[in-house]
Protein backbone atom coordinates (compact mmCIF):
# COMPACT_ATOMS: atom_id res chain seq x y z
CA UNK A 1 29.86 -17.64 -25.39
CA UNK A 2 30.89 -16.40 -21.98
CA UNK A 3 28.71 -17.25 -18.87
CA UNK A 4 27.09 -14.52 -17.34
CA UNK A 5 28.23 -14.47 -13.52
CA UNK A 6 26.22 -12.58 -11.30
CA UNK A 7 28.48 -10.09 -8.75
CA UNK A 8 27.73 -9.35 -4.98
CA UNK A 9 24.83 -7.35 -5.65
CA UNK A 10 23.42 -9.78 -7.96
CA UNK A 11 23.41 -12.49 -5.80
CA UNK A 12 22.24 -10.48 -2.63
CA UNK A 13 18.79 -9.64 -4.83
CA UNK A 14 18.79 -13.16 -5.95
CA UNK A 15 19.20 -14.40 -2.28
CA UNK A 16 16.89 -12.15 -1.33
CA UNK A 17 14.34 -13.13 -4.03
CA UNK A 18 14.31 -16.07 -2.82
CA UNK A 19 13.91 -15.83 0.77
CA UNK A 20 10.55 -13.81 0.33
CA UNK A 21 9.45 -16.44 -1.66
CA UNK A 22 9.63 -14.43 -4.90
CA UNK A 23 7.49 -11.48 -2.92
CA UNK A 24 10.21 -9.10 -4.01
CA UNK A 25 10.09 -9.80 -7.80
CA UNK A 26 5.72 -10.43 -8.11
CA UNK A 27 4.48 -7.55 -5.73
CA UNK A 28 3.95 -4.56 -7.87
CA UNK A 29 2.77 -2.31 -4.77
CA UNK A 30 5.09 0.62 -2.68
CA UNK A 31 7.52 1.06 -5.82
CA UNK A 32 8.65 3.82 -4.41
CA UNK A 33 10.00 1.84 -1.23
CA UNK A 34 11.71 -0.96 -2.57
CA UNK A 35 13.05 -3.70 -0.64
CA UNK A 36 16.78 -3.30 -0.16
CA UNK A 37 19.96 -6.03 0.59
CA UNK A 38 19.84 -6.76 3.78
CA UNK A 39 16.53 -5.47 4.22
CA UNK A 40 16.68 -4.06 7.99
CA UNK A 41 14.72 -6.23 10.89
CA UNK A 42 12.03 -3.64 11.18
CA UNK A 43 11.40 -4.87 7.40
CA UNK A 44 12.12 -8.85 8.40
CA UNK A 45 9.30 -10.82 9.73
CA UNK A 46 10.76 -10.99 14.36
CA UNK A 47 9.10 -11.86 17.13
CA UNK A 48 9.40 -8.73 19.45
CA UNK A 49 11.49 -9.41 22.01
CA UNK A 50 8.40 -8.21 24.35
CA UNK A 51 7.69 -10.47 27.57
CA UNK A 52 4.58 -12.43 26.65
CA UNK A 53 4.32 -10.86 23.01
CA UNK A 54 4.69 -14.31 22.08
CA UNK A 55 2.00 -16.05 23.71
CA UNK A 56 -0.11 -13.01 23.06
CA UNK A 57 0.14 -13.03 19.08
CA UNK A 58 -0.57 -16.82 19.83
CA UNK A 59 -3.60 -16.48 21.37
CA UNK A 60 -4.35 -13.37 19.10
CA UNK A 61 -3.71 -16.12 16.15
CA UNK A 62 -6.01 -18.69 17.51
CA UNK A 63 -8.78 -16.01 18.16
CA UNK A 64 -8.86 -14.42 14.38
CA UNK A 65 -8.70 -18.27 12.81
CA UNK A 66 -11.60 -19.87 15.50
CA UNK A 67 -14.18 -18.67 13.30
CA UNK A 68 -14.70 -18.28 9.31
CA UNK A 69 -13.06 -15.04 8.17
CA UNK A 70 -14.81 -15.47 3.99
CA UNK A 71 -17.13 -12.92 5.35
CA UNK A 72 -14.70 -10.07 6.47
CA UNK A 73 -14.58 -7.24 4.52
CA UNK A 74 -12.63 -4.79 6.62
CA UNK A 75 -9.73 -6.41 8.58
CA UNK A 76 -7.28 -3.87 10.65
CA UNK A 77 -3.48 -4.52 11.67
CA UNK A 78 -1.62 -2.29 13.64
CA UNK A 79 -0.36 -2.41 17.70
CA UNK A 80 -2.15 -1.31 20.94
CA UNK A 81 -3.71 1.42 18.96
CA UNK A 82 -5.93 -0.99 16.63
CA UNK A 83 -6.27 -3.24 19.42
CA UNK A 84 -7.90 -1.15 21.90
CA UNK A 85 -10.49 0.42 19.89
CA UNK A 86 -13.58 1.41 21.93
CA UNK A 87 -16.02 -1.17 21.66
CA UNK A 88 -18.55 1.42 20.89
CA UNK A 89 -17.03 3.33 18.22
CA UNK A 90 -15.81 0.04 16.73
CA UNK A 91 -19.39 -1.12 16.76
CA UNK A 92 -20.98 1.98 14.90
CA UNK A 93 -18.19 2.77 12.28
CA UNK A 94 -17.06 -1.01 11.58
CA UNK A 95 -19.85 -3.42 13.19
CA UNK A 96 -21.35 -3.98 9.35
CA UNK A 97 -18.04 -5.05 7.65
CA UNK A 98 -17.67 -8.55 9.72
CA UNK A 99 -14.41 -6.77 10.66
CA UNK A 100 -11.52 -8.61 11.96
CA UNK A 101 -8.92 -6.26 14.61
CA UNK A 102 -5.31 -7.83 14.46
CA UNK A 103 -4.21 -5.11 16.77
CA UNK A 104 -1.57 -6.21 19.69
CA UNK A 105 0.24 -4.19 21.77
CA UNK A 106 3.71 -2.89 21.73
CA UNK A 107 3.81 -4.07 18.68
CA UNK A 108 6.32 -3.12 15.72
CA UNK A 109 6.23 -3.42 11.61
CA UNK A 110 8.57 -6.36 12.35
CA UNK A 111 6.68 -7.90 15.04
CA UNK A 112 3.39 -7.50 12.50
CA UNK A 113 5.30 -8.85 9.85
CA UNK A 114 5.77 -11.89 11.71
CA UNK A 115 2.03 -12.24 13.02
CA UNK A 116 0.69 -11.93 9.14
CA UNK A 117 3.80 -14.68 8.26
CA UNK A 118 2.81 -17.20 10.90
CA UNK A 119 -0.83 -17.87 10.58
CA UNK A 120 -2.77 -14.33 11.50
CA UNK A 121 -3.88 -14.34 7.45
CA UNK A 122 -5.21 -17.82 6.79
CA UNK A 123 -6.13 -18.39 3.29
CA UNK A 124 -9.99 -17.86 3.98
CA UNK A 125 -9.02 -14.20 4.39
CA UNK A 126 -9.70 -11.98 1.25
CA UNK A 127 -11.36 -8.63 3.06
CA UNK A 128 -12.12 -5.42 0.86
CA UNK A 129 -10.31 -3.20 2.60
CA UNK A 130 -7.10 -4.15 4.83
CA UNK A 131 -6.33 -0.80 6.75
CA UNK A 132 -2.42 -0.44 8.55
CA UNK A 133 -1.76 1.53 11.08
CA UNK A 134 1.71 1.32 12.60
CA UNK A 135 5.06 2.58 13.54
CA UNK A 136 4.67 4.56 16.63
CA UNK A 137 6.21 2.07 18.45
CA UNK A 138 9.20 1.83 16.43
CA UNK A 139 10.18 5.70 17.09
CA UNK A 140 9.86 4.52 20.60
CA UNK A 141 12.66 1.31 19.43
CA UNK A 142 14.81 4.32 17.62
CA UNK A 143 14.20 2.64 14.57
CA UNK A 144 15.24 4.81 11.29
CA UNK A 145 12.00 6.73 9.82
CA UNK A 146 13.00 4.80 6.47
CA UNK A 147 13.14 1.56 7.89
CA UNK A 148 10.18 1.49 9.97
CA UNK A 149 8.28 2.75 6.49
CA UNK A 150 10.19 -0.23 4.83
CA UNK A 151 8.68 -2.30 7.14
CA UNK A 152 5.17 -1.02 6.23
CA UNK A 153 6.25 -1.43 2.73
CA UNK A 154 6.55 -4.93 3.26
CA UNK A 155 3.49 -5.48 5.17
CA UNK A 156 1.61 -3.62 1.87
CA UNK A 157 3.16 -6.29 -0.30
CA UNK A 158 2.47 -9.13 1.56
CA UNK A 159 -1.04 -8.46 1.80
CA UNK A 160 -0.95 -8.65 -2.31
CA UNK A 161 0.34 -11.40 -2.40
CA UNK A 162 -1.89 -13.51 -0.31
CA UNK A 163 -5.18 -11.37 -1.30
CA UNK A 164 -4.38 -9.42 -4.63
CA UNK A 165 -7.57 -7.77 -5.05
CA UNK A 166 -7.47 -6.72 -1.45
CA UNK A 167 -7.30 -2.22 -1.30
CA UNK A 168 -4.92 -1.29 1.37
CA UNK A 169 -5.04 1.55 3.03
CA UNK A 170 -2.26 3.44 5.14
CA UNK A 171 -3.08 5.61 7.80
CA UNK A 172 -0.18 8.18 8.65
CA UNK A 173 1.41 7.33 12.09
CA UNK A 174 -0.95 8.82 14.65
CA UNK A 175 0.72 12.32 16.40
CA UNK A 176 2.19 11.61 20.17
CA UNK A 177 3.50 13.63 22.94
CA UNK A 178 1.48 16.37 24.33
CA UNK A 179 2.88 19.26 21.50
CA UNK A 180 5.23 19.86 18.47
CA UNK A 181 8.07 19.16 20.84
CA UNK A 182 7.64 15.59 21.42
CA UNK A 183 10.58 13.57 20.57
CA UNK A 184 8.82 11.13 18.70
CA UNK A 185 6.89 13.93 16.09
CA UNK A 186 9.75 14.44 13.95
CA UNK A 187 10.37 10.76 13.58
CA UNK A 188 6.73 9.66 13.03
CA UNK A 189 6.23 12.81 10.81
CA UNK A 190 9.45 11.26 8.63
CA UNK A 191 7.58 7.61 8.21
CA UNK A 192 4.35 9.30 7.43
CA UNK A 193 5.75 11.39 4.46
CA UNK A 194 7.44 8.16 3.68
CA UNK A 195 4.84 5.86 3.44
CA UNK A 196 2.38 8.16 1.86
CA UNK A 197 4.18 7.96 -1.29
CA UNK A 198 3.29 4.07 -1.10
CA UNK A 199 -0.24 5.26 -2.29
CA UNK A 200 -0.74 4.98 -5.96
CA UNK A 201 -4.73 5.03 -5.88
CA UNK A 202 -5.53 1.90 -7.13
CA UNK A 203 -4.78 -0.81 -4.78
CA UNK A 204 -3.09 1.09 -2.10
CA UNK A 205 -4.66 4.24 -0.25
CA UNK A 206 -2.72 6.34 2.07
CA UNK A 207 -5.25 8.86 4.87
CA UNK A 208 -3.25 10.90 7.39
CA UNK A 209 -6.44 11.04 10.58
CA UNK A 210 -3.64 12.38 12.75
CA UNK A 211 -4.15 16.19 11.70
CA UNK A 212 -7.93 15.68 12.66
CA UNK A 213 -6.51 14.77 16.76
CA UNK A 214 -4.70 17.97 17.11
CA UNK A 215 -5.51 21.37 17.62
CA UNK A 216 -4.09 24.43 15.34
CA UNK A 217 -0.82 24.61 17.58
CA UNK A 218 -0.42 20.60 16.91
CA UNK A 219 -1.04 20.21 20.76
CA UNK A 220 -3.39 16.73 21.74
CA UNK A 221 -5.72 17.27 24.63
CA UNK A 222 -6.01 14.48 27.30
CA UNK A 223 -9.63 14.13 25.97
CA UNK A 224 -8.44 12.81 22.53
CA UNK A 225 -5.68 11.05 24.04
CA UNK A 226 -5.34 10.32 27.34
CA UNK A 227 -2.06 9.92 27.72
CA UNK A 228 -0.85 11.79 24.23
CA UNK A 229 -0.57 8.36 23.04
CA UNK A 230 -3.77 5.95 23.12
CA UNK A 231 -7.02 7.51 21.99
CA UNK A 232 -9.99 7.70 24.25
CA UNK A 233 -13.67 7.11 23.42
CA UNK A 234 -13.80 10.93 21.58
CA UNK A 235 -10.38 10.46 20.10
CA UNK A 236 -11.44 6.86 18.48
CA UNK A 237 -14.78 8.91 17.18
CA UNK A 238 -12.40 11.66 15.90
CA UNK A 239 -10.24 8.58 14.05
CA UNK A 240 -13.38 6.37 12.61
CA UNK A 241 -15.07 9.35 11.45
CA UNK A 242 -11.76 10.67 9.74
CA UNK A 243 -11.67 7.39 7.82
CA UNK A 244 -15.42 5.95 7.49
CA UNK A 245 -15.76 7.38 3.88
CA UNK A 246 -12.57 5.79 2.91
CA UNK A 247 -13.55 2.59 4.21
CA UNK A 248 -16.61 2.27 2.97
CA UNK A 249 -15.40 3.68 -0.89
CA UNK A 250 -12.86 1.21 -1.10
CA UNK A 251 -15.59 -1.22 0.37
CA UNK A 252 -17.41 -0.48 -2.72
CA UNK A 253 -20.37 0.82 -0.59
């Protein structure tokens, strides 16, 4: 009987396989964004090359795993977005879930990827509800709309596979720029259509908030955003209350 002998692509997937640990072949979650040979760096867990990122995902690191994260049920991951929510508005929509905020900023899906791979998800961490917002920052890096939703992709299936009864859900990438016009709409419009199909409505959850920031015209006001990028106090109401039902359904509350 002949030996089978793999070709190229064979042992690409295999090699692959392998280097996520078997990730590839056991997560079941984002089917329709499968990981692909060479999987592109905004898919690859990379430190971004960010002066101080570093030594601020390090001290990020040491902050979530100082104290016992059993109790979290709500943990969010995302870049200066998540990490600057008003204390407030964080406080009244998330204050009863023992939330964790893995938010840095200038952060990308790589540079997230990274932070989950390298100690920012102990083992103590099984949360409800794991909600990911990010990818603005890669339009801003000129990263391709379908790797930077690769890159969430990947985030989506690690999270199974270190807490497989843990519901993600996806928020579309937030709108930026003042209007329509904005270079980075098109792209971050591209990666939300993308990653919404990673939603199957079972363990993964997709919610697009962004169409709740704009007006008709798709124009942000300075109020919402203050600089068409970072929400203020009203634009982080506008967000938690665009989400609070979905976070506290898939909380089972």
């Amino acid at each position: 009987m002949a030996r089978f002998r793999p070709g190229p692509r064979g042992l690409a997937a295999l090699a692959l396989s392998l280097a996520l640990g078997g990730q590839a072949l056991a997560a079941s979650r984002c089917p329709a964004i499968p990981p692909r040979v060479p999987l592109p760096v905004e898919a690859t867990p990379t430190a971004v090359p960010i002066p101080d990122w570093r030594q601020r995902a390090d001290q990020l690191t040491r902050q979530a795993t100082a104290r016992d994260l059993s109790g979290t049920r709500v943990v969010f991951i995302g870049d200066s977005i998540t990490q600057g929510w008003e204390p407030t508005m964080w406080d009244l929509f998330w204050g009863s879930y023992a939330p964790l905020n893995l938010g840095l900023w200038g952060d990308l899906t790589q540079g997230v990827l990274w932070r989950l791979h390298n100690g920012q998800w102990p083992s103590s961490l099984k949360p409800d509800v794991a909600v990911v917002l990010i990818g603005t920052n890669n339009a801003g890096w000129r990263s391709k709309p379908e790797d930077t939703a690769l890159g969430v992709a990947e985030i989506v299936r690690f999270i199974e596979t270190r807490s497989p009864a843990t519901k993600v859900l996806i928020l579309g990438v937030l709108p930026r720029g003042a209007d329509a016009s904005a270079p980075e709409r098109p792209t971050n419009a591209q990666v939300t259509a993308l990653i919404r199909q990673c939603a199957d409505g079972k363990t993964v959850f997709f919610a697009n908030p962004g169409r709740t920031m704009v007006d008709g015209a798709g124009r942000l006001s300075t109020n919402v955003m203050f600089d068409f990028l970072h929400p203020t106090m009203v634009g982080y109401a506008i967000l938690g209350a665009a989400i609070a039902e979905d976070v506290r359904r898939l909380a089972g509350r």
